[in-house]
Protein backbone atom coordinates (compact mmCIF):
# COMPACT_ATOMS: atom_id res chain seq x y z
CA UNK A 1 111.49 80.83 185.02
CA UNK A 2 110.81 77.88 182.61
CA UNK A 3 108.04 75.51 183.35
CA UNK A 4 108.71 71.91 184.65
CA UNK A 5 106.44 69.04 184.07
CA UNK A 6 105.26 67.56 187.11
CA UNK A 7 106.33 63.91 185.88
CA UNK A 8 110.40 65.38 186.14
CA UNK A 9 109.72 66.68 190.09
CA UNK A 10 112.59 64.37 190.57
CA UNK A 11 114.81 65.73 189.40
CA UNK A 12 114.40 69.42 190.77
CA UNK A 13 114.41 69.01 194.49
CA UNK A 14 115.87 72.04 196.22
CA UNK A 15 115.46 74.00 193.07
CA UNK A 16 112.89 76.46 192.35
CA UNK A 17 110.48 75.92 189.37
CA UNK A 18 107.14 76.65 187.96
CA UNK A 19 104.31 74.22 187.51
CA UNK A 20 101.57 74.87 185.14
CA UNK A 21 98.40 72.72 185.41
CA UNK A 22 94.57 73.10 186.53
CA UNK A 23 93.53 73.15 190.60
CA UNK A 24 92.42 69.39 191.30
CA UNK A 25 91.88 70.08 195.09
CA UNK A 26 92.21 72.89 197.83
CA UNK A 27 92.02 72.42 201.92
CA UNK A 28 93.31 73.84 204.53
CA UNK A 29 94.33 73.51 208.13
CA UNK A 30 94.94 76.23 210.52
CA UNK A 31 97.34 78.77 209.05
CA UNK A 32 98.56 75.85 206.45
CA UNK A 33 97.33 75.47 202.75
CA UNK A 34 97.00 72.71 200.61
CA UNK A 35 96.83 73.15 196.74
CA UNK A 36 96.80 69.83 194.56
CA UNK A 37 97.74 70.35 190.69
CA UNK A 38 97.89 68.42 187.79
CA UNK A 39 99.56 68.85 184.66
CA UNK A 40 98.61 66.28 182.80
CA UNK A 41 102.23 63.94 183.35
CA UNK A 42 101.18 63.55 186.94
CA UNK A 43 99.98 65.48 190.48
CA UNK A 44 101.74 66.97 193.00
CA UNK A 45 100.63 68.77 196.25
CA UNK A 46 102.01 72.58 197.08
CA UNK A 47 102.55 73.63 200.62
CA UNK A 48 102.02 77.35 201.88
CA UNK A 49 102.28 78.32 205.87
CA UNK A 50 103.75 82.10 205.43
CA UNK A 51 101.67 85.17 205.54
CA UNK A 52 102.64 86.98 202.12
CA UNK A 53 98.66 88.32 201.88
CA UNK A 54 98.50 88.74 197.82
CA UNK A 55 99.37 84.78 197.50
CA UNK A 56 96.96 84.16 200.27
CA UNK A 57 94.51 86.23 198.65
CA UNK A 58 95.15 84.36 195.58
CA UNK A 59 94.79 81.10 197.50
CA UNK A 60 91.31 81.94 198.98
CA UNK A 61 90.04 83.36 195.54
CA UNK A 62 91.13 80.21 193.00
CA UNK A 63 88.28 77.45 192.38
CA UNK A 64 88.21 73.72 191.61
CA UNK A 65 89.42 73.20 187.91
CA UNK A 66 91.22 76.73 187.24
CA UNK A 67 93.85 77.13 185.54
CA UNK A 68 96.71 77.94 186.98
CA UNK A 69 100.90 78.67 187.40
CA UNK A 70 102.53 77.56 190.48
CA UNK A 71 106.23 78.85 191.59
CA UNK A 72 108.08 77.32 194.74
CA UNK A 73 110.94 75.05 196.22
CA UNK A 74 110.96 71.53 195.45
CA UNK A 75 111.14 69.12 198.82
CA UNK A 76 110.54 64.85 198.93
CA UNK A 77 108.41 64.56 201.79
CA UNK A 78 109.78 64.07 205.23
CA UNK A 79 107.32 60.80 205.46
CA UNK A 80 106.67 59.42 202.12
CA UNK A 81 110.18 58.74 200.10
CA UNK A 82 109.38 59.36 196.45
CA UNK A 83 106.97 61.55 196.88
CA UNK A 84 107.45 65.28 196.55
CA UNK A 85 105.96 68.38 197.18
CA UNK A 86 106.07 72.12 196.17
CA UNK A 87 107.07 74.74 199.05
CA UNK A 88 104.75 77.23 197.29
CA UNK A 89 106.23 80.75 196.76
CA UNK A 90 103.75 82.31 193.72
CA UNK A 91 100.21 81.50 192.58
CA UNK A 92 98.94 83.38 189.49
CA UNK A 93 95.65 82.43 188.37
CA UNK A 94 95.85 81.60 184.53
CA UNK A 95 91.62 81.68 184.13
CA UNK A 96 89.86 80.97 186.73
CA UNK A 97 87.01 78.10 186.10
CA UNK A 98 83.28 79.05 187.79
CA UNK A 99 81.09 76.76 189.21
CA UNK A 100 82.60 73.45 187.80
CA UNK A 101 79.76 71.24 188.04
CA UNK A 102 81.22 67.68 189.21
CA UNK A 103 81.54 67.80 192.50
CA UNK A 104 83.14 65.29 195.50
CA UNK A 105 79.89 64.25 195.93
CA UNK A 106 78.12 61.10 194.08
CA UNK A 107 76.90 62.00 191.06
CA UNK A 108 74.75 59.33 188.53
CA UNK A 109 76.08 57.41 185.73
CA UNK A 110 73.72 59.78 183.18
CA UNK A 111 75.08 62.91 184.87
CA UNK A 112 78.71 62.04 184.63
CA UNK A 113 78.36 60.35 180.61
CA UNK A 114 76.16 63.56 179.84
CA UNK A 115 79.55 65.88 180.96
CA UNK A 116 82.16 63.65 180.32
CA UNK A 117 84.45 66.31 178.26
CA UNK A 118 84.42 67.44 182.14
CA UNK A 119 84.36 63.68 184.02
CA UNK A 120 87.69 63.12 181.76
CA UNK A 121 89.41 65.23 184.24
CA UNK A 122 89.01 63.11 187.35
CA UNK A 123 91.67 61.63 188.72
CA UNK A 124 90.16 57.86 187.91
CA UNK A 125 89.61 58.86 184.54
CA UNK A 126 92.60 60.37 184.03
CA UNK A 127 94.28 57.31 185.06
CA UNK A 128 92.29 54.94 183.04
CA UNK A 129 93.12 57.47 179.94
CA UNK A 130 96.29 57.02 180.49
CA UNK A 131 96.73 53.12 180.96
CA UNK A 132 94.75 52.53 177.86
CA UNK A 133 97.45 54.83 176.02
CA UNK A 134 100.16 52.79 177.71
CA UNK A 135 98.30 49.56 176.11
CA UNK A 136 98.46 51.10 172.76
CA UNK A 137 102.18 51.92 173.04
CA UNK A 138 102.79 48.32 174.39
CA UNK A 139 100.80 46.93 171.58
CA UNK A 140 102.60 48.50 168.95
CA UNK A 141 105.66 48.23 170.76
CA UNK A 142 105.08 44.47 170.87
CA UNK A 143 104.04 43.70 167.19
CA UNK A 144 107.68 46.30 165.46
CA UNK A 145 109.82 43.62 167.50
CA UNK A 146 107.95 40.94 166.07
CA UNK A 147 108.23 42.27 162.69
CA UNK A 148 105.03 43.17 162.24
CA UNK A 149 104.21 46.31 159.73
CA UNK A 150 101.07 48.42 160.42
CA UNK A 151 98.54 48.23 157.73
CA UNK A 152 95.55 50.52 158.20
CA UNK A 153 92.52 48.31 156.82
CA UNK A 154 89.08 50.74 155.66
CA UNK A 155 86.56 52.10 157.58
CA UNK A 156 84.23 51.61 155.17
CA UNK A 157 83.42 48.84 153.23
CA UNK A 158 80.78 47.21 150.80
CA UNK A 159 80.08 43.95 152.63
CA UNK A 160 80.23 42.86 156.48
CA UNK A 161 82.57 40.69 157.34
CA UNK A 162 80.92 38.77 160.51
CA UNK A 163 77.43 38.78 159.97
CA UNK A 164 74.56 42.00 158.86
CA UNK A 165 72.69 41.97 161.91
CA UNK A 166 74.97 44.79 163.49
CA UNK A 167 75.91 46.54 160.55
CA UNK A 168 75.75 50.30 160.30
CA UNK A 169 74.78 51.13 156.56
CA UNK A 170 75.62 54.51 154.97
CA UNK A 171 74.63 55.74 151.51
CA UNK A 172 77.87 55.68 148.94
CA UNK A 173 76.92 57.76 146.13
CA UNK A 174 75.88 55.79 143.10
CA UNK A 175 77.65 52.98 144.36
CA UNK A 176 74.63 51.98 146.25
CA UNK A 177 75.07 51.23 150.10
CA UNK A 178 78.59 51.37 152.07
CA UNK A 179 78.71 49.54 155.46
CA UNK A 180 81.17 50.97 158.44
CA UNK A 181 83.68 48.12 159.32
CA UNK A 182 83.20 45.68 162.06
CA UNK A 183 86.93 44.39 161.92
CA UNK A 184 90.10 45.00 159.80
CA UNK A 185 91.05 41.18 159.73
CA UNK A 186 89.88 40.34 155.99
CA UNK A 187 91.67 42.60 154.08
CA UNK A 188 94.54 42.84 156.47
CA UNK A 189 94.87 39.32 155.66
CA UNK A 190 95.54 40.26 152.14
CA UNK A 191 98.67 42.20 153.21
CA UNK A 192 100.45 38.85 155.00
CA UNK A 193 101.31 38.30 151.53
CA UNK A 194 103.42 40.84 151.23
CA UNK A 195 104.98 41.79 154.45
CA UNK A 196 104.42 38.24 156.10
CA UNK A 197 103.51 39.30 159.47
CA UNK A 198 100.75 42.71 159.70
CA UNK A 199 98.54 44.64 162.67
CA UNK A 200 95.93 46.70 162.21
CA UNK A 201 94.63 48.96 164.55
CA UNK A 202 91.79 51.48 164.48
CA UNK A 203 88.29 51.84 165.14
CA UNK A 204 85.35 49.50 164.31
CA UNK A 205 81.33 49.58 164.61
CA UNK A 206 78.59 47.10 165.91
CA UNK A 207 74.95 48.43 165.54
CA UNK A 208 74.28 45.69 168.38
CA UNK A 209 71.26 46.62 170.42
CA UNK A 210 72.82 45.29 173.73
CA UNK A 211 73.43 47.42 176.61
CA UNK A 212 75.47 45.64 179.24
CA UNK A 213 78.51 46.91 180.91
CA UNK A 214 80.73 44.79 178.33
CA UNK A 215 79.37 46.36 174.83
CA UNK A 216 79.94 49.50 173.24
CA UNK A 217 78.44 50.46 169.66
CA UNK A 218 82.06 52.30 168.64
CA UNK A 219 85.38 50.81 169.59
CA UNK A 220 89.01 50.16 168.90
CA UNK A 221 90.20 46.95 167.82
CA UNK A 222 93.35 45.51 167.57
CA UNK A 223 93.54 42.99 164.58
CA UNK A 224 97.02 40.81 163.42
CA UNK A 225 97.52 38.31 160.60
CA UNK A 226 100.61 36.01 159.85
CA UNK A 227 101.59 34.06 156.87
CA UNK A 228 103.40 30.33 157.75
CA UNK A 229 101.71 30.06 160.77
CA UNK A 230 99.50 27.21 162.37
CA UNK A 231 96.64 27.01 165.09
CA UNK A 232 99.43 26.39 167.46
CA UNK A 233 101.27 29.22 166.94
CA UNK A 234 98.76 31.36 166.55
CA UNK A 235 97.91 30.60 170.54
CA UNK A 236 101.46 30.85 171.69
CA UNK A 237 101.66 34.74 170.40
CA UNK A 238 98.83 36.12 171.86
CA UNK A 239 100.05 34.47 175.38
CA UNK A 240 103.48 36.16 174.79
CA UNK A 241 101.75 39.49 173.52
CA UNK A 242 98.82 39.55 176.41
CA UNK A 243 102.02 38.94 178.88
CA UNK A 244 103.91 41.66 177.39
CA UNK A 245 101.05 44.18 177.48
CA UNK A 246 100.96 43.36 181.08
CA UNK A 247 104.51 43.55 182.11
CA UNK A 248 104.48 47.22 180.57
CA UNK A 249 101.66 48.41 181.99
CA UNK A 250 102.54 47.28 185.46
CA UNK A 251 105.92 48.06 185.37
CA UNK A 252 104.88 51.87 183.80
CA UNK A 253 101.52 52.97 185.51
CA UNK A 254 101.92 51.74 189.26
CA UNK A 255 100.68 55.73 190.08
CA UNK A 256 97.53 55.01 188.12
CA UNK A 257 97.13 51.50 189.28
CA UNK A 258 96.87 52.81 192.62
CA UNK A 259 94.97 55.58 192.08
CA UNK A 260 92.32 53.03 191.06
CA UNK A 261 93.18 50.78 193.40
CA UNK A 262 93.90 47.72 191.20
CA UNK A 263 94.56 44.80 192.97
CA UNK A 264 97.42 43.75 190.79
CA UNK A 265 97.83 40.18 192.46
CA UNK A 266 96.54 38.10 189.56
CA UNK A 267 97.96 40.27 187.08
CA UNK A 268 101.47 39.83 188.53
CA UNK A 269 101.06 35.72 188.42
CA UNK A 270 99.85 36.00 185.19
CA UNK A 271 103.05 37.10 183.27
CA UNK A 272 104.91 34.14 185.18
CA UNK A 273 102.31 31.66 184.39
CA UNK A 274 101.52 29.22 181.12
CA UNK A 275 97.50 29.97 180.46
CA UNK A 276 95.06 27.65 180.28
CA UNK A 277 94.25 25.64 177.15
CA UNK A 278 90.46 23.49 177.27
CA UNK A 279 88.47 22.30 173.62
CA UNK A 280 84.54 23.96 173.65
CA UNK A 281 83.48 20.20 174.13
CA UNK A 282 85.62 19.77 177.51
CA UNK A 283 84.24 23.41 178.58
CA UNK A 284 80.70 22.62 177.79
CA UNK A 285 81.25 19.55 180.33
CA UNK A 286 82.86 21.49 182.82
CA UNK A 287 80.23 24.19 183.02
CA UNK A 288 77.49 21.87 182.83
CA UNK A 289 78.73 20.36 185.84
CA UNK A 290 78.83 23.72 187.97
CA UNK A 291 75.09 24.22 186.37
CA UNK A 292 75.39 26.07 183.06
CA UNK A 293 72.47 24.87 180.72
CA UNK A 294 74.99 25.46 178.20
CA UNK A 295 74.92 23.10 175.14
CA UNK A 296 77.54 21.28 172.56
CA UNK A 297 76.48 23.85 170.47
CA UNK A 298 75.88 27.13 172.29
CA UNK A 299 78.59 30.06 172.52
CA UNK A 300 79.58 30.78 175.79
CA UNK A 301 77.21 33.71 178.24
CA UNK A 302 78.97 35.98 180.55
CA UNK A 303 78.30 33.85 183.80
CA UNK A 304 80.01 30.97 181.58
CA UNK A 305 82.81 33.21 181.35
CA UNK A 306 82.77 33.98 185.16
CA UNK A 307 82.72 30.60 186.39
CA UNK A 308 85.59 29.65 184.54
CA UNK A 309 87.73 32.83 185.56
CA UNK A 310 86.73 31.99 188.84
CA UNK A 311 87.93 28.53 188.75
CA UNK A 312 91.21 29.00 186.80
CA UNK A 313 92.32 32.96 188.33
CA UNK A 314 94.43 32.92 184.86
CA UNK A 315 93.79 33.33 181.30
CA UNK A 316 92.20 30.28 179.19
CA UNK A 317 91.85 29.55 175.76
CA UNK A 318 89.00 27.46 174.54
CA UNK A 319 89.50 26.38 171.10
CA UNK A 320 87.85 23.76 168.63
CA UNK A 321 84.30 25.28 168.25
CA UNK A 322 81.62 24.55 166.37
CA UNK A 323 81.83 25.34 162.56
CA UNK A 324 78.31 26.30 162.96
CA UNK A 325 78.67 29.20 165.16
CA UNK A 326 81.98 30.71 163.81
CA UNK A 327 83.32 32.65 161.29
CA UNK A 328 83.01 31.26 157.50
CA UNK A 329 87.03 31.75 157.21
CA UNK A 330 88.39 30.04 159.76
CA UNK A 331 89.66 26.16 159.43
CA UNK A 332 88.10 23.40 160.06
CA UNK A 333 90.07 21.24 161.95
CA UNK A 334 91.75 18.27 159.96
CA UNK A 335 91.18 15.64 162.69
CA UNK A 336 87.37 16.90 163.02
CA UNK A 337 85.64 18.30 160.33
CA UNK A 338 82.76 19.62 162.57
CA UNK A 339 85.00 22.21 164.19
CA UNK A 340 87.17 25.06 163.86
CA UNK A 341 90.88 25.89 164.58
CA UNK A 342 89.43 28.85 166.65
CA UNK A 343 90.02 30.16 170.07
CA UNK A 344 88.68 32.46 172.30
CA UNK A 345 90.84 34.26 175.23
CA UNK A 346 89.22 34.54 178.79
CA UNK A 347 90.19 36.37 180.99
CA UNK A 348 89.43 35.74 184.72
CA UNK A 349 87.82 38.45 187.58
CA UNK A 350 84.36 38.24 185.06
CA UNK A 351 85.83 40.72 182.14
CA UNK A 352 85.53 37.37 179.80
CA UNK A 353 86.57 37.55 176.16
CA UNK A 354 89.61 39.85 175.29
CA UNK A 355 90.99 38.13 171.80
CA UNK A 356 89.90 36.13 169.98
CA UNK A 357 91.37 33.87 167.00
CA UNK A 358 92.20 31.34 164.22
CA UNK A 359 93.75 29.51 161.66
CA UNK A 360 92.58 31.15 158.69
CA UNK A 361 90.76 28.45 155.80
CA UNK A 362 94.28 28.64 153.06
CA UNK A 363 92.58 25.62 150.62
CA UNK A 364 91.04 27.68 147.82
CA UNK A 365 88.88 24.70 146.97
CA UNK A 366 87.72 24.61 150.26
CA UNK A 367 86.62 27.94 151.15
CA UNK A 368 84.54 28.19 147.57
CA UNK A 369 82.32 24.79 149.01
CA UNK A 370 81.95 27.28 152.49
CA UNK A 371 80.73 30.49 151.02
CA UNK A 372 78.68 28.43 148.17
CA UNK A 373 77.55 26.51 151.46
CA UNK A 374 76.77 30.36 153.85
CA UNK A 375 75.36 31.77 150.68
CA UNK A 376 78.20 34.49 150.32
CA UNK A 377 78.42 36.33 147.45
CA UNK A 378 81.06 35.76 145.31
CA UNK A 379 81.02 39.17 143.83
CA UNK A 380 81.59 40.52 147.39
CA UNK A 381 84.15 37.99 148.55
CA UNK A 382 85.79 37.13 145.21
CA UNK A 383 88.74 39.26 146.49
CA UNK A 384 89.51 37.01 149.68
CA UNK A 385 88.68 33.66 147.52
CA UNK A 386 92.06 35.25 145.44
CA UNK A 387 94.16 35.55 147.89
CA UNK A 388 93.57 31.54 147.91
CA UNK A 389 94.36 31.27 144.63
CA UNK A 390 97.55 32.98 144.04
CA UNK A 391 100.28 31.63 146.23
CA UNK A 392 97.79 30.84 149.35
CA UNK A 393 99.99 29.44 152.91
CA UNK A 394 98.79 28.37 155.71
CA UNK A 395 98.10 32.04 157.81
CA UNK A 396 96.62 32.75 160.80
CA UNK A 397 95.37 35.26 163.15
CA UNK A 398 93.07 37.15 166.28
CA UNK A 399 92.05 40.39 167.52
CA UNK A 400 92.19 42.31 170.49
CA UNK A 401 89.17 44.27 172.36
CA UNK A 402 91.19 47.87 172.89
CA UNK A 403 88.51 48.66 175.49
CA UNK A 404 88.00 45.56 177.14
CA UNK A 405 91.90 45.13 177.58
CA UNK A 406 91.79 48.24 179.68
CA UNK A 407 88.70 47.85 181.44
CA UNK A 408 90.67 44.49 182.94
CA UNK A 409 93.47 45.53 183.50
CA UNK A 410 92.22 48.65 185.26
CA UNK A 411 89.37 46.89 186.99
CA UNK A 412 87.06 49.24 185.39
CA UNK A 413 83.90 47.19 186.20
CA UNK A 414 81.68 49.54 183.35
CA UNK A 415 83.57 49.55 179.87
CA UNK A 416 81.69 52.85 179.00
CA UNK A 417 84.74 54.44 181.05
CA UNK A 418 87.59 52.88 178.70
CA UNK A 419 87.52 55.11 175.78
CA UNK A 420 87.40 58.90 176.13
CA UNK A 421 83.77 59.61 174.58
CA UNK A 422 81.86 56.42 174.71
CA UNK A 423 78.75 55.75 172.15
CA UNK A 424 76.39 53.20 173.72
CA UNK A 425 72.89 52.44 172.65
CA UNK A 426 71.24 55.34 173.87
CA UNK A 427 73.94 57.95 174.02
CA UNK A 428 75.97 59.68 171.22
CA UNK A 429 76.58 63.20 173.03
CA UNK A 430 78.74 64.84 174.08
């Protein structure tokens, strides 16, 4: 008989089929048994009440986790429209799995990250896995009907390209030392100039010694540049691509949503609702007048970020920061020299910064006086200075946090559970 995949059950009721997936749960009641599979594409729950005593044999004998093939009848139960179950008539056991040691009951943070090839296959997990895959197909989805091409920016590199406090260093031959990236943006910026609009999206590397539920040391970021296109505009995609991402991922993982219990509520207004635009001067007023000791000068904490998710319940961007604590490349703002054409995303429920962004610094002359100004070195940077030099537009850009994306729209409160083998300050097993 050929096997099904659990995520087509509806479309076999009253036939017979075979399901093969891994035991995710076994109880009984009276002379009734209860066998929960997965697949992989989804769960579904097989019923047995007859007396046939090698499948009940079978039934007794198979653990938590085993592999196994499942034949039988499928019925939509009497009680629950849309949902289905298997009227089990065979059970072989594929290989059967021997003490699996995560349990039902509570088990510690260390003892879960310590197993987590095995914690992957919990039913949370398995949802979050597969929401952050649905934000990567969204994304990319997104940026093709924007005409956007995919240009796959290096891993490594010989300079950092937002600070070398959290660089990790590697030796490069005779070439002297080689730096992992920390973001794809510079030199996918080079590739606006021949494709116009460009995405990158891959893994990066902060050798940041902070260890809060927000940070990881290894983790995916989404990065996209486009040529002829202002502060403004800039703003106005990533509201229509944060919406988008949304829409898909409610519309496409309501099983896993629920499996985590997401309260979807603000998520739902969100995609019908214009976000929130405030300057880092008006923000700095605001929070100073819930408390914050915040200054005109000072990026923004995590309880800054909370009390303004709090206060809004939709996304905001603050924009015009300081030039002194942003990124050499980004432009200062025509009307104010002393800031940037830079925003920050926040997103409320206390997950903060997703994206961040700007218009890029096009004015060749310009950018020389600011890396001659940051003490950049020209040999290292002469590259981007170029791309001022030969047929420069005004071009802007921002980046997305992979793993913080998912953690919100999950409401995983502990990033670490985002991305399938997590590298945090003290852990880089399993």
């Amino acid at each position: 008989m050929e096997r099904m995949l659990i995520k087509d059950v509806s479309k076999n009721v009253g036939k017979e089929v075979t399901f093969c997936g891994w035991l995710n749960n076994k109880r009984s009641s009276g002379k009734v048994h209860f066998l929960e599979i997965r697949d992989g594409t989804g769960y579904i729950q097989s019923v047995y009440a007859d007396a046939d005593t090698k499948i009940l044999d079978t039934i007794g004998l198979v653990a938590h986790e085993s592999s196994v093939s499942m034949k039988g009848i499928v019925n939509e139960h009497p009680r629950k429209p849309g949902t289905y179950e298997l009227q089990l008539t065979g059970i072989e056991i594929i290989s059967q799995a021997i003490d699996f040691p995560i349990s039902k009951k509570e088990h510690g943070p260390e003892f879960l990250l310590a197993n987590r090839h095995l914690w992957l296959r919990s039913k949370k997990q398995w949802a979050i896995m597969r929401i952050r895959n649905k934000v990567i197909y969204s994304s990319m989805d997104f940026f093709h009907k924007e005409n956007f091409i995919k240009i796959d920016a290096p891993i490594i590199t010989p300079v950092a390209c937002e600070g070398t406090t959290t660089l990790f260093d590697i030796d490069y031959f005779d070439l002297g030392k080689g730096y992992l990236s920390q973001s794809g943006q510079l030199y996918i910026e080079a590739a606006i100039f021949a494709h116009n609009r460009v995405y990158d999206f891959g893994p990066v590397f902060r050798a940041e010694k902070s260890n809060t539920r927000k940070h990881l040391i290894e983790f995916w970021m989404l990065d996209a540049e486009m040529a002829y296109c202002d502060h403004e505009q800039n703003m106005s995609m990533q509201e229509k691509f944060m919406k988008h991402v949304i829409k898909d991922v409610l519309e496409s993982c309501k099983e896993e949503l629920e499996i985590l219990q997401r309260d979807t509520t603000i998520l739902e207004k969100i995609i019908h609702s214009s976000f929130e635009r405030m300057t880092h001067a008006d923000v700095v007023k605001f929070l100073r007048s819930k408390g914050s000791a915040i200054t005109d000068q000072d990026d923004l904490g995590a309880q800054d970020e909370t009390i303004l998710g709090n206060e809004f319940n939709k996304p905001i961007f603050i924009e015009k920061w300081p030039k002194q604590i942003k990124a050499f490349y980004m432009k200062r703002d025509p009307n104010n020299p002393n800031v940037v054409l830079g925003d920050d995303l926040i997103v409320p429920e206390g997950y903060g910064e997703i994206f961040g962004g700007s218009q890029r610094e096009d004015n060749y002359d310009v950018l020389l006086d600011i890396m001659k100004e940051e003490k950049l070195s020209l040999d290292d940077f002469g590259w981007y200075l170029d791309l001022r030099k030969y047929g420069s537009v005004p071009h802007s850009g921002f980046g997305m946090g992979l793993e913080r994306m998912v953690s919100w729209l999950s409401g995983t409160q502990h990033i670490r559970e985002t991305i399938p083998f997590p590298r945090l300050l003290n852990r880089i097993r399993p």
